[in-house]
N, C-alpha and C. Protein backbone atom coordinates (compact mmCIF):
# COMPACT_ATOMS: atom_id res chain seq x y z
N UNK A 1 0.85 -1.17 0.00
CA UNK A 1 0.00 0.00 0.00
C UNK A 1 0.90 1.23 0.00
N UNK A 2 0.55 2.35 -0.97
CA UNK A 2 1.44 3.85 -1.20
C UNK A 2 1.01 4.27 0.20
N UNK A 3 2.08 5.10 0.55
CA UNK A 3 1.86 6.09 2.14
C UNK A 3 0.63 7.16 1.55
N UNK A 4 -0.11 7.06 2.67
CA UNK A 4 -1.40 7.98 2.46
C UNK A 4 -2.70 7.67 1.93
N UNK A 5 -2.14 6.03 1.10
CA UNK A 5 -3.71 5.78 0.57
C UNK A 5 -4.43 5.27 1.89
N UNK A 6 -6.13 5.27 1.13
CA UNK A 6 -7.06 4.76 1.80
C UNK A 6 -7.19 3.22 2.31
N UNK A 7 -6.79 2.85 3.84
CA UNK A 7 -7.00 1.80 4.36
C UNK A 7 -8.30 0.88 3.29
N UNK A 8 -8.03 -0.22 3.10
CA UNK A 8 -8.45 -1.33 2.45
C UNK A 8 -9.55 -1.58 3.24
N UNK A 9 -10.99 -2.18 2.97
CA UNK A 9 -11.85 -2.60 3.90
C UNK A 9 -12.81 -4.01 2.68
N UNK A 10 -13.09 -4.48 3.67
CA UNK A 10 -13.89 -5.61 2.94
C UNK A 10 -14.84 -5.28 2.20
N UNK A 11 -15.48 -4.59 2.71
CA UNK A 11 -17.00 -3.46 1.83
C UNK A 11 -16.50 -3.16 0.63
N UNK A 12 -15.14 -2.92 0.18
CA UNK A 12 -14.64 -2.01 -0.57
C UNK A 12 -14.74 -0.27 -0.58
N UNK A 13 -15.09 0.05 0.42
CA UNK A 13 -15.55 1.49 1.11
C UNK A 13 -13.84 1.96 1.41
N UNK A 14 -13.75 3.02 1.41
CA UNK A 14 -12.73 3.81 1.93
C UNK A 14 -12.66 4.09 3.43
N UNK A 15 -11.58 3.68 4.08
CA UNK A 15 -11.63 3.18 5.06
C UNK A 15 -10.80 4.75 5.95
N UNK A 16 -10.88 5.72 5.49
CA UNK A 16 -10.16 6.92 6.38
C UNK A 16 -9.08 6.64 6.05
N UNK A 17 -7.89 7.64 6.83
CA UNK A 17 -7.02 8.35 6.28
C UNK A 17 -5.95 7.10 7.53
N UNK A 18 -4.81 6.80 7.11
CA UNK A 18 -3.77 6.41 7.91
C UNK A 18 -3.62 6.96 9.22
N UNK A 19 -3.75 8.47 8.75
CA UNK A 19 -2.74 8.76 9.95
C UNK A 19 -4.17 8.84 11.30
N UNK A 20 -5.50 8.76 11.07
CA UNK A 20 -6.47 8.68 12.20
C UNK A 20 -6.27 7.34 12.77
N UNK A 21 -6.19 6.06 11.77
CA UNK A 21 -6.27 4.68 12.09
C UNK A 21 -4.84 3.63 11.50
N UNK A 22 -3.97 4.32 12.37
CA UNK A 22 -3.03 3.92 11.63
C UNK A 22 -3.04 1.61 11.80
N UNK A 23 -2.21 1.62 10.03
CA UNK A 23 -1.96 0.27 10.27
C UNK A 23 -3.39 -0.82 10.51
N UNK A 24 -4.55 -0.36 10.61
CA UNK A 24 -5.80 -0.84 10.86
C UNK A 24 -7.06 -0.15 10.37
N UNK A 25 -8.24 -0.55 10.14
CA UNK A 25 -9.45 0.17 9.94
C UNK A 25 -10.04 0.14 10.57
N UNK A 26 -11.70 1.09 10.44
CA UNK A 26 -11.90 1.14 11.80
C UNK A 26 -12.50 0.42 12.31
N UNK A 27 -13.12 -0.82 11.63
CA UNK A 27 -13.63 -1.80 12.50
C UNK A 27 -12.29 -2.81 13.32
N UNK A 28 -11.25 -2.44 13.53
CA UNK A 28 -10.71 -3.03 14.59
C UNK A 28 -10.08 -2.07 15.45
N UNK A 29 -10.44 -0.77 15.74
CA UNK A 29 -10.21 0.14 16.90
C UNK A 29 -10.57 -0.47 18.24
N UNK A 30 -9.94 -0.08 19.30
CA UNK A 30 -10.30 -0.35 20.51
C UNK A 30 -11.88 0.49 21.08
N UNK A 31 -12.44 -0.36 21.92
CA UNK A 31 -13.57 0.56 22.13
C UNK A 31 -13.06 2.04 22.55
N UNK A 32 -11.61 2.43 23.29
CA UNK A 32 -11.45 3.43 24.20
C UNK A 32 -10.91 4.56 22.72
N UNK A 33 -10.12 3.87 21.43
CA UNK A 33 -10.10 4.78 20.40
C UNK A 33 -11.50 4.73 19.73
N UNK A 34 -12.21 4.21 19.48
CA UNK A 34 -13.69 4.46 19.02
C UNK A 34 -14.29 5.44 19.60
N UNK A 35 -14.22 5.26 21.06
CA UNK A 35 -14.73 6.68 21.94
C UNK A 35 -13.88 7.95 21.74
N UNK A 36 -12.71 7.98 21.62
CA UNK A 36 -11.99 9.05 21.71
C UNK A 36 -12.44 9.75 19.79
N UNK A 37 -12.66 9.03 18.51
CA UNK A 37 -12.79 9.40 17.56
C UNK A 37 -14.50 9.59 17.03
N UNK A 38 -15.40 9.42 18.03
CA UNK A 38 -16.52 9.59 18.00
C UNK A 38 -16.84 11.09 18.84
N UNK A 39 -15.74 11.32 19.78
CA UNK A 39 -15.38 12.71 20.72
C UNK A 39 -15.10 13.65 19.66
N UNK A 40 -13.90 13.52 18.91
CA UNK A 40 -13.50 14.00 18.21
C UNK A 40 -14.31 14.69 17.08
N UNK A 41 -14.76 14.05 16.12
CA UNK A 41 -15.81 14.05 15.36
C UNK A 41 -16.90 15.26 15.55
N UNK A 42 -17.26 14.64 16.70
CA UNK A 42 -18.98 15.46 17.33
C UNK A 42 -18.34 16.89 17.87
N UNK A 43 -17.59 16.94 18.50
CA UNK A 43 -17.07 18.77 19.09
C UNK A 43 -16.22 18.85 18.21
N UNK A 44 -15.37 18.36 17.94
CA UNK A 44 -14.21 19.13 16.91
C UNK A 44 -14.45 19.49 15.57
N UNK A 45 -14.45 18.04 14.48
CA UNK A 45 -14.20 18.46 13.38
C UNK A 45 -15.25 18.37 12.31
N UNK A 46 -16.30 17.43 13.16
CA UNK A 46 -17.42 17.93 12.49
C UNK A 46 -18.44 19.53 12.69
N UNK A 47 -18.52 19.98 13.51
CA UNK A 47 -18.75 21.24 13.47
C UNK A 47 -17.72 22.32 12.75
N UNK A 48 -16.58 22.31 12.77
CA UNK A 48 -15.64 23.08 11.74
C UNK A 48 -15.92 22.32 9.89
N UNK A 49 -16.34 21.48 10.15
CA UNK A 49 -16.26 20.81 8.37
C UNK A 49 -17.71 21.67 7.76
N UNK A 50 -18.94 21.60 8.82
CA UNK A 50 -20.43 21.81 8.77
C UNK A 50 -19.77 23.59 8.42
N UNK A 51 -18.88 24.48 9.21
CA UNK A 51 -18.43 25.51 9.02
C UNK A 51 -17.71 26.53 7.69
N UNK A 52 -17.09 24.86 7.37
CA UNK A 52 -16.59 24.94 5.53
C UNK A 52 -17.85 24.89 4.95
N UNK A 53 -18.49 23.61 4.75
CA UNK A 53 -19.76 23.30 4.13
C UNK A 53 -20.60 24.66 3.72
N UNK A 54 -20.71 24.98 4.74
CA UNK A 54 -21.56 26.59 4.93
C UNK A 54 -21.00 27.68 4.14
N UNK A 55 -19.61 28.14 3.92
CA UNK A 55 -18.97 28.71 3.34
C UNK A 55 -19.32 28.33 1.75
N UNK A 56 -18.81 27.16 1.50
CA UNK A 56 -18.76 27.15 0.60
C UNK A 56 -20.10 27.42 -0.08
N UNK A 57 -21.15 26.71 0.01
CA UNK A 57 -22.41 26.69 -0.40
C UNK A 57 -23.22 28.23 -0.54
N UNK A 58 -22.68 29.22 0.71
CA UNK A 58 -22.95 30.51 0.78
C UNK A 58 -21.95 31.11 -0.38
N UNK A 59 -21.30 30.74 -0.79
CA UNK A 59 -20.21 31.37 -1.73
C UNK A 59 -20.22 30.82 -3.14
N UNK A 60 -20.85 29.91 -3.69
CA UNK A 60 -20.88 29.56 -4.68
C UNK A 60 -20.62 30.35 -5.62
N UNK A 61 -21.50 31.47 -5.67
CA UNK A 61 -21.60 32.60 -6.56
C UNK A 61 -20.14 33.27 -6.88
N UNK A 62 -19.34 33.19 -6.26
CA UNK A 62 -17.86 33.92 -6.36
C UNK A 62 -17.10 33.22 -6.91
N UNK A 63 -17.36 31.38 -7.73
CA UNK A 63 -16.73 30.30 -7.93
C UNK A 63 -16.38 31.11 -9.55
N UNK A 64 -15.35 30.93 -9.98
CA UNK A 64 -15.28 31.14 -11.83
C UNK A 64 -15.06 30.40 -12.49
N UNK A 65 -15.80 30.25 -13.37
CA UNK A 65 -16.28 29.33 -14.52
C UNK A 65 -17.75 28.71 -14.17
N UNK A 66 -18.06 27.47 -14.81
CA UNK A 66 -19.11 26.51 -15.04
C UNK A 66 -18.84 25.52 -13.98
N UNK A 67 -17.61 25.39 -13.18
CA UNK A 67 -17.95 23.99 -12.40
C UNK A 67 -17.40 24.51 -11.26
N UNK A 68 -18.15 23.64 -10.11
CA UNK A 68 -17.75 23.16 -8.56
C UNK A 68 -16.09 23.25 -8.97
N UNK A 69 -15.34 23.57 -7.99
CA UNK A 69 -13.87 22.58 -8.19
C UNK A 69 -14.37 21.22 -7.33
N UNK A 70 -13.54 20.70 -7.52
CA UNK A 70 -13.34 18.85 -7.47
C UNK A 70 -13.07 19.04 -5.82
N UNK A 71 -12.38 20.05 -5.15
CA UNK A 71 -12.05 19.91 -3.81
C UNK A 71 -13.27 20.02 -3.11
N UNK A 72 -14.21 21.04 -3.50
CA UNK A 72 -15.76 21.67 -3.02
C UNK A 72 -16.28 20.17 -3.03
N UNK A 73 -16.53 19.98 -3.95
CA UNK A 73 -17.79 18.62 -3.91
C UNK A 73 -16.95 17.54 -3.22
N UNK A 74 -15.71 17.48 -3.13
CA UNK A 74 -14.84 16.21 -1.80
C UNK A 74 -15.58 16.59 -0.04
N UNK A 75 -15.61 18.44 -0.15
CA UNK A 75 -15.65 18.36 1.38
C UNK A 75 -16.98 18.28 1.44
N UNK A 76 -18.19 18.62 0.41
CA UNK A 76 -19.38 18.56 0.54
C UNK A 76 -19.85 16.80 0.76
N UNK A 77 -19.22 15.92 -0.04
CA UNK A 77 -19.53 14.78 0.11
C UNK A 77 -19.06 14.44 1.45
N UNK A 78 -17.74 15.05 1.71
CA UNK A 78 -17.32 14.26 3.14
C UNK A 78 -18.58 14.96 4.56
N UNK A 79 -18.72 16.21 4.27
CA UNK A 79 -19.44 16.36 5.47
C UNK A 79 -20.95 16.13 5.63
N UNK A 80 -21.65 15.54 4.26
CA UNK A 80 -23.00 14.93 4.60
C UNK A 80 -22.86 13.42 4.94
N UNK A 81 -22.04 12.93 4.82
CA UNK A 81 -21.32 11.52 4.88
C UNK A 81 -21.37 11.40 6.24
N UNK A 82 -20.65 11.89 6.98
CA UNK A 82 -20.48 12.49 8.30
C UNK A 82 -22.02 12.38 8.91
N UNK A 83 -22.62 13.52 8.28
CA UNK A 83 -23.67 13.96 8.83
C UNK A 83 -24.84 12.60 8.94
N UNK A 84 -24.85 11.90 7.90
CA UNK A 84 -25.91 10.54 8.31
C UNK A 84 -24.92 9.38 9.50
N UNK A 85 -23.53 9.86 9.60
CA UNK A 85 -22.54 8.63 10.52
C UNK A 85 -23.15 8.91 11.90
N UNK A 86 -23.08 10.65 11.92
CA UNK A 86 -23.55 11.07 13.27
C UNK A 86 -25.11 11.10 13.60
N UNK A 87 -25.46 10.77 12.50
CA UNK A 87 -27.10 10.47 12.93
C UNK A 87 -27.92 8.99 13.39
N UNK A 88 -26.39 8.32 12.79
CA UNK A 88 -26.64 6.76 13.98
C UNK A 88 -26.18 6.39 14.88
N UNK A 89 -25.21 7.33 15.02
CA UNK A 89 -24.56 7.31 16.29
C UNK A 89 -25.99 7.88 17.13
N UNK A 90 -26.12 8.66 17.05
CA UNK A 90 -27.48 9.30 18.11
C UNK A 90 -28.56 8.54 18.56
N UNK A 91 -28.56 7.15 17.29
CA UNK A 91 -29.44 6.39 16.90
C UNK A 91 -28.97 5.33 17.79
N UNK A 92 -27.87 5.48 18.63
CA UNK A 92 -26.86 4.12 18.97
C UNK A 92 -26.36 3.13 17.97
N UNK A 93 -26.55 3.25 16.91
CA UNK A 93 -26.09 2.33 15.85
C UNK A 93 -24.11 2.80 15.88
N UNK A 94 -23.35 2.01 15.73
CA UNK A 94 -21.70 2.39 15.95
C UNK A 94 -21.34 2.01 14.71
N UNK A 95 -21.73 1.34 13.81
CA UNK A 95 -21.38 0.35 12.99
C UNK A 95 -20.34 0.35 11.97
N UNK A 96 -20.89 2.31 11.86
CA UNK A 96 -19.83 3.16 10.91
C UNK A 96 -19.01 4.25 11.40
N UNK A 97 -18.29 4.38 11.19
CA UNK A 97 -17.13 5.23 12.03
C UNK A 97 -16.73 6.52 11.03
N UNK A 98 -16.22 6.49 9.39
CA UNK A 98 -16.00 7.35 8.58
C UNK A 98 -16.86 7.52 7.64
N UNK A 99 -16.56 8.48 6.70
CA UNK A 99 -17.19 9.06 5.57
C UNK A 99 -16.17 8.25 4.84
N UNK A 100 -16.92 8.53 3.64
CA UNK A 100 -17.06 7.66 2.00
C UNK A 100 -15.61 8.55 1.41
N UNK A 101 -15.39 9.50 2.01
CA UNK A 101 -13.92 9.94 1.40
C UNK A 101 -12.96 10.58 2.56
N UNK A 102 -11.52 11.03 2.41
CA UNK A 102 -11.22 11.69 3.32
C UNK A 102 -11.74 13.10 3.55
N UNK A 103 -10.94 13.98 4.31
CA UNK A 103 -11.19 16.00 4.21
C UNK A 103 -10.12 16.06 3.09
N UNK A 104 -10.35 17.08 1.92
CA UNK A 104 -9.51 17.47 1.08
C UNK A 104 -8.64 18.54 1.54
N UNK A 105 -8.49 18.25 2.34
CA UNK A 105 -7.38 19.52 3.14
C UNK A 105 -6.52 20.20 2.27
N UNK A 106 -5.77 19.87 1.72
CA UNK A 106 -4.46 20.25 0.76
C UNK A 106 -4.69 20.60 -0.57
N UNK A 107 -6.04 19.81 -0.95
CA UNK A 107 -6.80 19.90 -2.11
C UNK A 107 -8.14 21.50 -2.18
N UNK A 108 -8.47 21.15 -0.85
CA UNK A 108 -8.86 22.43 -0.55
C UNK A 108 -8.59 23.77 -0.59
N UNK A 109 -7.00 23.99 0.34
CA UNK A 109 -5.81 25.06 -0.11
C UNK A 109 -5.40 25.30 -0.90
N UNK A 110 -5.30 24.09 -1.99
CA UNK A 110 -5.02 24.57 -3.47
C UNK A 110 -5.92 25.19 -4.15
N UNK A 111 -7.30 25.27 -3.99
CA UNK A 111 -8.26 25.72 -4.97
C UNK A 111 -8.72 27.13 -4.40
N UNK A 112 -8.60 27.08 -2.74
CA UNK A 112 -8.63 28.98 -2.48
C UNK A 112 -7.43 29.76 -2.41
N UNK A 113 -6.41 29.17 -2.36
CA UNK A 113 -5.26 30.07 -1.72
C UNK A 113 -4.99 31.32 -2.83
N UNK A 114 -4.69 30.42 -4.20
CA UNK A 114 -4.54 31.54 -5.23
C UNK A 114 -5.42 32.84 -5.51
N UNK A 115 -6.75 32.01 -5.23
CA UNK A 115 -8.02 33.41 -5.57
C UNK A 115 -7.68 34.39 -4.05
N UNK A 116 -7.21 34.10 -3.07
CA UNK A 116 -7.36 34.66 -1.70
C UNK A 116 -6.31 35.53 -1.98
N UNK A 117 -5.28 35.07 -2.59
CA UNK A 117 -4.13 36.21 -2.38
C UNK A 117 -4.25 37.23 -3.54
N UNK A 118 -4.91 36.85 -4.52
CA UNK A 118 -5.33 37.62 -5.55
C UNK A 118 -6.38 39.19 -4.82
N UNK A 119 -7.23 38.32 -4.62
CA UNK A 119 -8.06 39.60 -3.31
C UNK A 119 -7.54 40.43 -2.63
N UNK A 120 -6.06 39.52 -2.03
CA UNK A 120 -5.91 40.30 -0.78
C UNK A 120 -4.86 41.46 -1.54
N UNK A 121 -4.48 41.30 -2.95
CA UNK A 121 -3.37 41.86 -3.17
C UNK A 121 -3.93 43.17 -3.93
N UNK A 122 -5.00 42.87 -4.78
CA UNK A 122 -5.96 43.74 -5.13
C UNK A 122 -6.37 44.92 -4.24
N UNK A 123 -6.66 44.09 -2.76
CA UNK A 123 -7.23 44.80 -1.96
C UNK A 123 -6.13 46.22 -1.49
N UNK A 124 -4.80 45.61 -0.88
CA UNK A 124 -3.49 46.02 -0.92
C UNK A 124 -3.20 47.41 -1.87
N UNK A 125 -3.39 47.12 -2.73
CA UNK A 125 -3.39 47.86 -3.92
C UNK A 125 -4.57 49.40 -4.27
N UNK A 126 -5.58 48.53 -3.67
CA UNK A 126 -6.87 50.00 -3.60
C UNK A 126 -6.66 50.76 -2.28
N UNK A 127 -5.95 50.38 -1.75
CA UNK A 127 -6.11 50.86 0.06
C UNK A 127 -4.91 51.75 -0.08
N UNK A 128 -3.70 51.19 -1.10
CA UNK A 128 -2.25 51.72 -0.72
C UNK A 128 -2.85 53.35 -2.16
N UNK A 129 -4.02 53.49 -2.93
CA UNK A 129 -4.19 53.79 -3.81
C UNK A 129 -4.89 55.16 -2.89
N UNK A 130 -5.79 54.78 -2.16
CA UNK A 130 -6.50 56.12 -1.49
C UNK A 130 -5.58 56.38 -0.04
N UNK A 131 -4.32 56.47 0.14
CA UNK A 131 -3.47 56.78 1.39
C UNK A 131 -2.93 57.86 0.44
């Protein structure tokens, strides 16, 4: 297996990212890492992902051209993915632990960083223009 791919699972499902479950998937976590990544999840990073989600969807309109980028529809898929995991959890169902893809983290940064510094330099530029 290449460093970084998606843990192997019998389902054929994408099994999360290495570095959460390293060396294993998540149906063989300990109950005490199951608890600690079900913690995780619910206060941490699913409320910051629901936070992107929101962004993005509120921002569509500022996207250029005809398509989503490929990173948008990764974090949109990952955080409704999420969103039915944590709705059986509530349900007591455990059964599933991840979403159907990883967070496009890096993939993400690549698709705003350029337009962001473009803004900010623009911006730079009108501000240094009326001083």
């Amino acid at each position: 297996m290449r460093p970084g791919a998606p843990l192997p699972s019998s389902t054929g499902r994408n099994m999360g990212n290495p570095a959460y479950f390293p060396n294993r998937d998540a149906s063989r976590l300990t109950e005490e890492e199951k608890q600690r990544w079900i913690t995780w999840m619910k206060e941490v990073f699913h409320p910051l992902n629901e936070r992107v989600e929101r962004l993005i969807l509120d921002n569509l309109d500022l996207v250029e051209g005809d398509t989503i980028p490929v990173a948008f529809r990764e974090a949109l898929a990952h955080v409704v993915t999420y969103r039915a995991v944590l709705a059986q959890w509530a349900a007591g169902d455990y059964s599933e632990y991840l979403s159907i893809n990883n967070w496009p983290g890096a993939d993400l940064m690549a698709a705003v960083k350029p337009h962001y510094e473009k803004i900010r330099s623009e911006q730079r530029r009108l501000l240094g223009q009326r001083h």
